[in-house]
C-alpha atoms as a PDB file:
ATOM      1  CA  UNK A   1     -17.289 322.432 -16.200  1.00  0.00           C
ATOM      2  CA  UNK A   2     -18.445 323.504 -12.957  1.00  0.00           C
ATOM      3  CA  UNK A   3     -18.732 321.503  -9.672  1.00  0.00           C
ATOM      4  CA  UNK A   4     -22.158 320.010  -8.518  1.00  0.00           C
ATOM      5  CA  UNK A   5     -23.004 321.363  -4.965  1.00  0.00           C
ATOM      6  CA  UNK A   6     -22.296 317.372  -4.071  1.00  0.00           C
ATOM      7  CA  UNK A   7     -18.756 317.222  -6.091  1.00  0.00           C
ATOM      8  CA  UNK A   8     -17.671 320.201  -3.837  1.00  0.00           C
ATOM      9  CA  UNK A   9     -18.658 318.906  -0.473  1.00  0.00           C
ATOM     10  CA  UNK A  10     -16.280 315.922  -1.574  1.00  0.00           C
ATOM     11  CA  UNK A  11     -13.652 318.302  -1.768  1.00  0.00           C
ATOM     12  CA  UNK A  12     -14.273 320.565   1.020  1.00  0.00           C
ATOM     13  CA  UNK A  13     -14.762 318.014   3.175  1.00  0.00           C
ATOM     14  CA  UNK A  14     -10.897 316.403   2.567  1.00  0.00           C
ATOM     15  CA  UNK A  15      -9.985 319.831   2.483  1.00  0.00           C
ATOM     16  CA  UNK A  16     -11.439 320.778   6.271  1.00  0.00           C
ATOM     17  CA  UNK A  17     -10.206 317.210   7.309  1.00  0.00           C
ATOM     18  CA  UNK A  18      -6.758 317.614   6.449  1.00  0.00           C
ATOM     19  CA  UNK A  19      -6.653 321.310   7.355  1.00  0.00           C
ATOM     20  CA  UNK A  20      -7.975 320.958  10.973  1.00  0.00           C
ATOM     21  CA  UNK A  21      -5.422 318.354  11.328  1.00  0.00           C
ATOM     22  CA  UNK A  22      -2.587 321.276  10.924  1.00  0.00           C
ATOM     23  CA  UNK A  23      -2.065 323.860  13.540  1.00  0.00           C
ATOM     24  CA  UNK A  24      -1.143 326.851  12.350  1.00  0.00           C
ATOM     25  CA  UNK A  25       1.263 327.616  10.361  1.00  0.00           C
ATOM     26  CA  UNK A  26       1.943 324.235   8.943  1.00  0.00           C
ATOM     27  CA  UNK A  27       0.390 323.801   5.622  1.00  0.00           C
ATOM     28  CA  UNK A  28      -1.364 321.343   3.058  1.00  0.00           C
ATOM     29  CA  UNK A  29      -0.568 320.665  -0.602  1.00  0.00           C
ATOM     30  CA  UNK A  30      -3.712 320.679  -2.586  1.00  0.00           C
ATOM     31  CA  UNK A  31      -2.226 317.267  -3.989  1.00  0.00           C
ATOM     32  CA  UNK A  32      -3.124 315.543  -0.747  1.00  0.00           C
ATOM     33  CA  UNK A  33      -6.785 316.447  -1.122  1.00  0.00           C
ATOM     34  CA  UNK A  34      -6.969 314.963  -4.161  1.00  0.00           C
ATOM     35  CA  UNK A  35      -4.554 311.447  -3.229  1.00  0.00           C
ATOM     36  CA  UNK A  36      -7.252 311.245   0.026  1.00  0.00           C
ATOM     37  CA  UNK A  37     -10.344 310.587  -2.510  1.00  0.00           C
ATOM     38  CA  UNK A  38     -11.695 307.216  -2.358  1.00  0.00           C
ATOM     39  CA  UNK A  39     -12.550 305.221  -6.159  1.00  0.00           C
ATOM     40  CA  UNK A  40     -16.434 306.085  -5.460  1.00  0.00           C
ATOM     41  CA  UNK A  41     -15.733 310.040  -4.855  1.00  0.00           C
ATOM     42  CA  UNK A  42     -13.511 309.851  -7.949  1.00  0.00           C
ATOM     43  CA  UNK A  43     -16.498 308.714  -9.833  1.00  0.00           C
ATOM     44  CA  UNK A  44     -18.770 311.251  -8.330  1.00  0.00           C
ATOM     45  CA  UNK A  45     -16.008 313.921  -9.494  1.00  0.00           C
ATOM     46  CA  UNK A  46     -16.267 312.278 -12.844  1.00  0.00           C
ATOM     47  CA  UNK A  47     -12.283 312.089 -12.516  1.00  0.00           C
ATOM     48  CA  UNK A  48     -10.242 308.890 -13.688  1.00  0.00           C
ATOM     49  CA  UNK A  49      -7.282 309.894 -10.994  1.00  0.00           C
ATOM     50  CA  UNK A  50      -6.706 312.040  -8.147  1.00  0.00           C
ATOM     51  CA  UNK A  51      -4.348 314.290 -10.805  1.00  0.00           C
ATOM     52  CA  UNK A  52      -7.337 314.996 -12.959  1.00  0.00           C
ATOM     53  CA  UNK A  53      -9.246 316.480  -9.964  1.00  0.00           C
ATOM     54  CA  UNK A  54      -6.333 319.379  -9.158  1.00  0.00           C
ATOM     55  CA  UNK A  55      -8.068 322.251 -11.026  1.00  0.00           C
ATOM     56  CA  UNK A  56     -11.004 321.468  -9.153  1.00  0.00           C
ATOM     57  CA  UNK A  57      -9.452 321.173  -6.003  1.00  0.00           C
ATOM     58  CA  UNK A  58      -7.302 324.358  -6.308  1.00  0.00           C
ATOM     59  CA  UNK A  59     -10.588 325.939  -7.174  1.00  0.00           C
ATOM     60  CA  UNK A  60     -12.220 325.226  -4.239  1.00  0.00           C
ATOM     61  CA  UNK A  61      -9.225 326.412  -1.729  1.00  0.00           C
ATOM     62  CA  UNK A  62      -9.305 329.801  -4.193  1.00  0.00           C
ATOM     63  CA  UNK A  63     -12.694 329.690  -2.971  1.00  0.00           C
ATOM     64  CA  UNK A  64     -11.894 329.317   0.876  1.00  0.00           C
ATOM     65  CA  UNK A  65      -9.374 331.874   0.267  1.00  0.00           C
ATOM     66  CA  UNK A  66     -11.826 334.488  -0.922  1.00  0.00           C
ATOM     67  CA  UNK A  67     -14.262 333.885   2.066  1.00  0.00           C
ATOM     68  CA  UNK A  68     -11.295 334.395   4.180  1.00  0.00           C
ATOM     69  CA  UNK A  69     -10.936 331.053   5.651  1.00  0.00           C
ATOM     70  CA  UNK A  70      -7.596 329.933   4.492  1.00  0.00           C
ATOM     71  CA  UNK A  71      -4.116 331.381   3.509  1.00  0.00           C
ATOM     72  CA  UNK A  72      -2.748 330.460  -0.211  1.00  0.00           C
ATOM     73  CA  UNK A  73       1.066 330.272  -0.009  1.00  0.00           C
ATOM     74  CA  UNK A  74       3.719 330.014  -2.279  1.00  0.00           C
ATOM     75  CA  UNK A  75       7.704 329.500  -1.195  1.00  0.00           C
ATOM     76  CA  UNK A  76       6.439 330.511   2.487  1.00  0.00           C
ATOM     77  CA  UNK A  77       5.147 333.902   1.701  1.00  0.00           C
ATOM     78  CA  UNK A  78       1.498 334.594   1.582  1.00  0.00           C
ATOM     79  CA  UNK A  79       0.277 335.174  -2.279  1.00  0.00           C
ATOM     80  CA  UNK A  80      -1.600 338.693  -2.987  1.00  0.00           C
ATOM     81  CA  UNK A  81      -2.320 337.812  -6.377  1.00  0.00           C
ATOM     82  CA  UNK A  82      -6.389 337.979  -6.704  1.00  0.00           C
ATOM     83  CA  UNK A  83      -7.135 335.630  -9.377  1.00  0.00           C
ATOM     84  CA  UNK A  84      -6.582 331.716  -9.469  1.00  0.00           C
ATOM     85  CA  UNK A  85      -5.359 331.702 -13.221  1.00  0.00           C
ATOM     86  CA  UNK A  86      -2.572 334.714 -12.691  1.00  0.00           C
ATOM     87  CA  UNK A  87      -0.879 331.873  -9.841  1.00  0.00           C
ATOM     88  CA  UNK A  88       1.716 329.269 -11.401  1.00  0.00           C
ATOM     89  CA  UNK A  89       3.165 327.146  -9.710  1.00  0.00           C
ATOM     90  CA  UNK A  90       2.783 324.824  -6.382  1.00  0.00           C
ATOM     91  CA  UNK A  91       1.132 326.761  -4.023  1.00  0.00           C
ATOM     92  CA  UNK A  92       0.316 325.302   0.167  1.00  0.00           C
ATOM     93  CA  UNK A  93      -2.737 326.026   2.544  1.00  0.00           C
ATOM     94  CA  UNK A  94      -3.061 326.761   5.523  1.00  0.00           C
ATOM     95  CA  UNK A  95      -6.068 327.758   7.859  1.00  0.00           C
ATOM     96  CA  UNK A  96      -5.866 331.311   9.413  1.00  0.00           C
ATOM     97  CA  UNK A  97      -4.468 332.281  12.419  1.00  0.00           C
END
């Protein structure tokens, strides 16, 4: 199901937090977007636990990493791959350089 306009800004909004508060190149996990949501923005996300919001989350940083904004890693190396569903795996962020 797709995200409301609001349901993103929850993410996005963790996401820029936690990014700014990196200097390049250190990373985020899109786990620690999700464990930063509070019980009410879990509701609004329609999510019983931070786990059940990771597709939505990794969604959104595909998203920043089509408008250019952020790098997707994986093992260190910057991913090429072009769609979301062709990564498995853990992947990091990071904001560009």
């Amino acid at each position: 199901m797709p995200l409301s306009r609001e349901q993103r800004d929850v993410i996005l909004s963790h996401s820029n937090i936690l990014l700014t508060k990196r200097d390049f190149p250190k990373t985020i996990c899109p786990s620690e977007v999700a464990r930063a949501f509070s019980k009410g923005e879990l509701e609004a996300l329609n999510a019983p636990d931070w786990r059940s919001t990771m597709d939505h989350v990794r969604q959104v940083v595909w998203e920043l990493r089509d408008a250019g904004e952020v790098e997707v890693l994986q093992k260190g190396e910057v991913i090429s791959v072009e769609r979301l569903e062709d990564v498995k795996g853990p992947i990091r962020v990071r904001r560009k350089a």
